[in-house]
Protein backbone atom coordinates (compact mmCIF):
# COMPACT_ATOMS: atom_id res chain seq x y z
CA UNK A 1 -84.86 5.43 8.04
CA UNK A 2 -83.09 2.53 7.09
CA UNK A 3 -79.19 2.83 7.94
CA UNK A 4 -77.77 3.45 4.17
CA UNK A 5 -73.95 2.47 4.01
CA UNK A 6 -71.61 5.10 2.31
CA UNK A 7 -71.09 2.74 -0.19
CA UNK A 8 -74.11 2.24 -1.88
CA UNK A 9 -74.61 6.47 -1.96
CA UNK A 10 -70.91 6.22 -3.59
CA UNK A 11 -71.93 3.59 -5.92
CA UNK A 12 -75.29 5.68 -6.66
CA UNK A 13 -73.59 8.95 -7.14
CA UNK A 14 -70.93 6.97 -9.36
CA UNK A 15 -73.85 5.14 -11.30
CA UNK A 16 -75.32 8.84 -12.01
CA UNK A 17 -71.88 10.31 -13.46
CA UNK A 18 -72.09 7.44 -15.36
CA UNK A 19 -75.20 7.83 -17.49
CA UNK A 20 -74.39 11.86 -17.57
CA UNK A 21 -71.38 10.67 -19.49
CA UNK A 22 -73.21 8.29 -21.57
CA UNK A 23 -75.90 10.59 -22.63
CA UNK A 24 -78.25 8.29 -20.83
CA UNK A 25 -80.25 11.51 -19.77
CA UNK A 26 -84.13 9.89 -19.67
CA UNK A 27 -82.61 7.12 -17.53
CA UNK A 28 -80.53 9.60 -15.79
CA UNK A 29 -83.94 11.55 -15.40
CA UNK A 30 -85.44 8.70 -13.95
CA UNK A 31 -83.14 8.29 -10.92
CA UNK A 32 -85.59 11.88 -9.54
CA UNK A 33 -88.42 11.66 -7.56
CA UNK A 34 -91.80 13.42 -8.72
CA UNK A 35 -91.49 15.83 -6.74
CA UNK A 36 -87.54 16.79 -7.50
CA UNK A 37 -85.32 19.92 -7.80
CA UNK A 38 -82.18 20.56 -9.47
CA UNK A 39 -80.61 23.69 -8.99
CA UNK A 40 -77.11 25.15 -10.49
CA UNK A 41 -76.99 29.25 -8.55
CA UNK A 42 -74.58 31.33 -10.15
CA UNK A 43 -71.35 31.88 -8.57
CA UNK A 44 -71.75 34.99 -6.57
CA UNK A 45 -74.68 33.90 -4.34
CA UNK A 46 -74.29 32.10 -1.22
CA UNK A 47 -74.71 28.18 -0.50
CA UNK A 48 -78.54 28.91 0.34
CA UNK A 49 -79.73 31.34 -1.56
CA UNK A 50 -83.08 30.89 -2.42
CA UNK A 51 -84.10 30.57 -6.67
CA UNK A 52 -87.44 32.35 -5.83
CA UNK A 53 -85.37 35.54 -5.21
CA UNK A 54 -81.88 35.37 -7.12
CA UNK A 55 -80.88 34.67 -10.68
CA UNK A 56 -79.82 31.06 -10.91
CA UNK A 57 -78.00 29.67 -13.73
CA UNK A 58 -80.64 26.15 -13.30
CA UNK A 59 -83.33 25.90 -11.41
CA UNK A 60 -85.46 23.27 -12.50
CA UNK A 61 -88.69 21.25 -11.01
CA UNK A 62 -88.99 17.70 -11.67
CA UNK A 63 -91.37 18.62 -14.90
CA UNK A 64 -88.69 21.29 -16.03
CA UNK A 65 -86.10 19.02 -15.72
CA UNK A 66 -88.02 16.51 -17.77
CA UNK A 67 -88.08 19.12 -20.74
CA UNK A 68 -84.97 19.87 -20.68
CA UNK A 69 -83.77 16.12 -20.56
CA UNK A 70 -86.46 16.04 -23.98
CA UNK A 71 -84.58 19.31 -25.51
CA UNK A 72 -80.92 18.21 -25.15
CA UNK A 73 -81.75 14.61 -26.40
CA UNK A 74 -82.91 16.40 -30.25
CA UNK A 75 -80.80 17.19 -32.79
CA UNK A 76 -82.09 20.36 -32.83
CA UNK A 77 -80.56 21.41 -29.59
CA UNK A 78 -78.03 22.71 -31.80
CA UNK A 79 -75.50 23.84 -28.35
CA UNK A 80 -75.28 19.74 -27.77
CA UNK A 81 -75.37 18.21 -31.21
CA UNK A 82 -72.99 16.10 -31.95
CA UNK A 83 -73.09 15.89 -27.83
CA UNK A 84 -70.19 17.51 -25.67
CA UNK A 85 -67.53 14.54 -24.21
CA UNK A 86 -67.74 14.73 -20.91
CA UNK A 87 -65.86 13.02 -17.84
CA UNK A 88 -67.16 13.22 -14.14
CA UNK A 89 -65.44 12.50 -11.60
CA UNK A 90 -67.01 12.69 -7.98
CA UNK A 91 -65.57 11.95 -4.84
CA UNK A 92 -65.42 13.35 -0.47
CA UNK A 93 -68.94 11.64 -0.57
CA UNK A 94 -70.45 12.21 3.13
CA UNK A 95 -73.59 11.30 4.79
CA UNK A 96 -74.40 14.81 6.52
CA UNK A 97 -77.57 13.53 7.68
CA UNK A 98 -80.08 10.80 8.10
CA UNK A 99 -83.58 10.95 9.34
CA UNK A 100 -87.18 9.70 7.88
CA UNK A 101 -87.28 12.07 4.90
CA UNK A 102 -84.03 10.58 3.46
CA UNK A 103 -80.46 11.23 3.13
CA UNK A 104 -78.70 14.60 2.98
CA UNK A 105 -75.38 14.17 0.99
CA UNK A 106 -72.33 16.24 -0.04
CA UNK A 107 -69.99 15.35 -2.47
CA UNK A 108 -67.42 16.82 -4.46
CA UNK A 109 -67.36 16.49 -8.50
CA UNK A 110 -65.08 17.65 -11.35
CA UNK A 111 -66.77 17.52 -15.14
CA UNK A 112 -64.48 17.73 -18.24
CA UNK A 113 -66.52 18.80 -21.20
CA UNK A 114 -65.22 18.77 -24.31
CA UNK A 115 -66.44 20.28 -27.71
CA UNK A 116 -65.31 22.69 -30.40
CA UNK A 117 -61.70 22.15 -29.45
CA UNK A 118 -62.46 23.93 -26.33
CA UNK A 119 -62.52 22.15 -23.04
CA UNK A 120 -63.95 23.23 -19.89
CA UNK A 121 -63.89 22.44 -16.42
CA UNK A 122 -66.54 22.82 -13.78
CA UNK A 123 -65.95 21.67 -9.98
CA UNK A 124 -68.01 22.41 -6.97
CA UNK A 125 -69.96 20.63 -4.47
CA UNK A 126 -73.25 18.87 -5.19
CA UNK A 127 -75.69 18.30 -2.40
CA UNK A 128 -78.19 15.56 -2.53
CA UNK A 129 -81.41 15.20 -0.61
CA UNK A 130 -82.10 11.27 -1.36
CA UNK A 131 -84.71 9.13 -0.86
CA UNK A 132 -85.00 5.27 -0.58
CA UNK A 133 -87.75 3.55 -2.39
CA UNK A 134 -88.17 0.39 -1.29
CA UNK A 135 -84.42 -0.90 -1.29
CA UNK A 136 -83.57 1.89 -4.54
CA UNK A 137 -82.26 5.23 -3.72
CA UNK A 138 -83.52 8.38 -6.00
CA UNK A 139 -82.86 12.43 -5.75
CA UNK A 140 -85.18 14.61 -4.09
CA UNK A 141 -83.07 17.38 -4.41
CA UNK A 142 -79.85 17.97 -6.11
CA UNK A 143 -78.03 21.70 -6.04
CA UNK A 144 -74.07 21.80 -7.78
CA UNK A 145 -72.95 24.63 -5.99
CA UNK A 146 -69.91 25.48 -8.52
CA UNK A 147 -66.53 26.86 -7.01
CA UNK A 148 -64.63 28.80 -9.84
CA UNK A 149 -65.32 32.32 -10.12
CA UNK A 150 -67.35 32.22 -13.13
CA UNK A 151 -67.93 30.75 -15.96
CA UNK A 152 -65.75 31.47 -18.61
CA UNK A 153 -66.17 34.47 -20.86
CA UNK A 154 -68.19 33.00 -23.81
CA UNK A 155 -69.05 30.10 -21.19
CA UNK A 156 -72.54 28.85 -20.77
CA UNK A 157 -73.92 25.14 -19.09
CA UNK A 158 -75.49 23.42 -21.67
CA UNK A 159 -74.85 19.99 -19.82
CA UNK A 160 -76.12 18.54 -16.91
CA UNK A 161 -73.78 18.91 -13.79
């Protein structure tokens, strides 16, 4: 593979928090490969536990994720209408490893959400498996690995990490 400068994965992850914060979510959907994962495990499993065999709070294939991309964009998706305010912010972006399959990549976020009158906060560690296509870089696999103890009592995700 192609040597990828930090950079342009920072500028990538940055452009992604971007149009999560937009609502942007079918361009946002478009930054997956076909053949994508996205996967939020709740908070008591281990870094590498397996959604086949544990309860995760998302764990979505690239056609899932499509629906659910087409659910929170209606009105009718009554938990996100009006949409939350949210603000990402996403930083101790590393290269872990490069080979011919992609990228593997670790970074830190923070998202404010806002709605109700109630804001929440959810941190944690998202790793990336990326791709480049052609000279454009797109998720393979993306897992926010959150690092409070739980969500909040009457807490749920109804917004994209």
């Amino acid at each position: 593979m192609n040597t990828i400068e930090r950079s342009k994965v920072e500028d990538f992850l940055f452009h992604e928090a971007d149009l999560l914060d937009q609502w942007r979510l079918p361009e946002w959907l478009e930054l997956f490969t076909d053949d994508a994962t996205y996967e939020v495990p709740c908070t008591d499993l281990p870094a590498d536990a397996s959604s086949d065999v544990s309860l995760f709070y998302i764990a979505d294939d690239r056609f899932r994720l499509g629906e659910r991309v087409k659910r929170l964009m209606k009105r009718t998706a009554h938990a996100e209408f009006p949409h939350s305010k949210t603000s990402r912010l996403i930083g101790n972006v590393r290269i872990c490893e490069s080979d011919d399959d992609g990228l593997r990549v670790s970074a830190k976020f923070q998202t404010y959400r806002t709605k109700d009158g109630t804001t929440d906060v959810y941190f944690g560690t998202a790793n990336y498996r990326l791709r480049l296509n052609g000279d454009r870089l797109q998720i393979r696999d993306k897992r926010c690995l959150l690092a409070g103890d739980g969500l909040r009592p009457s807490g749920r995700i109804s917004i994209v990490l």
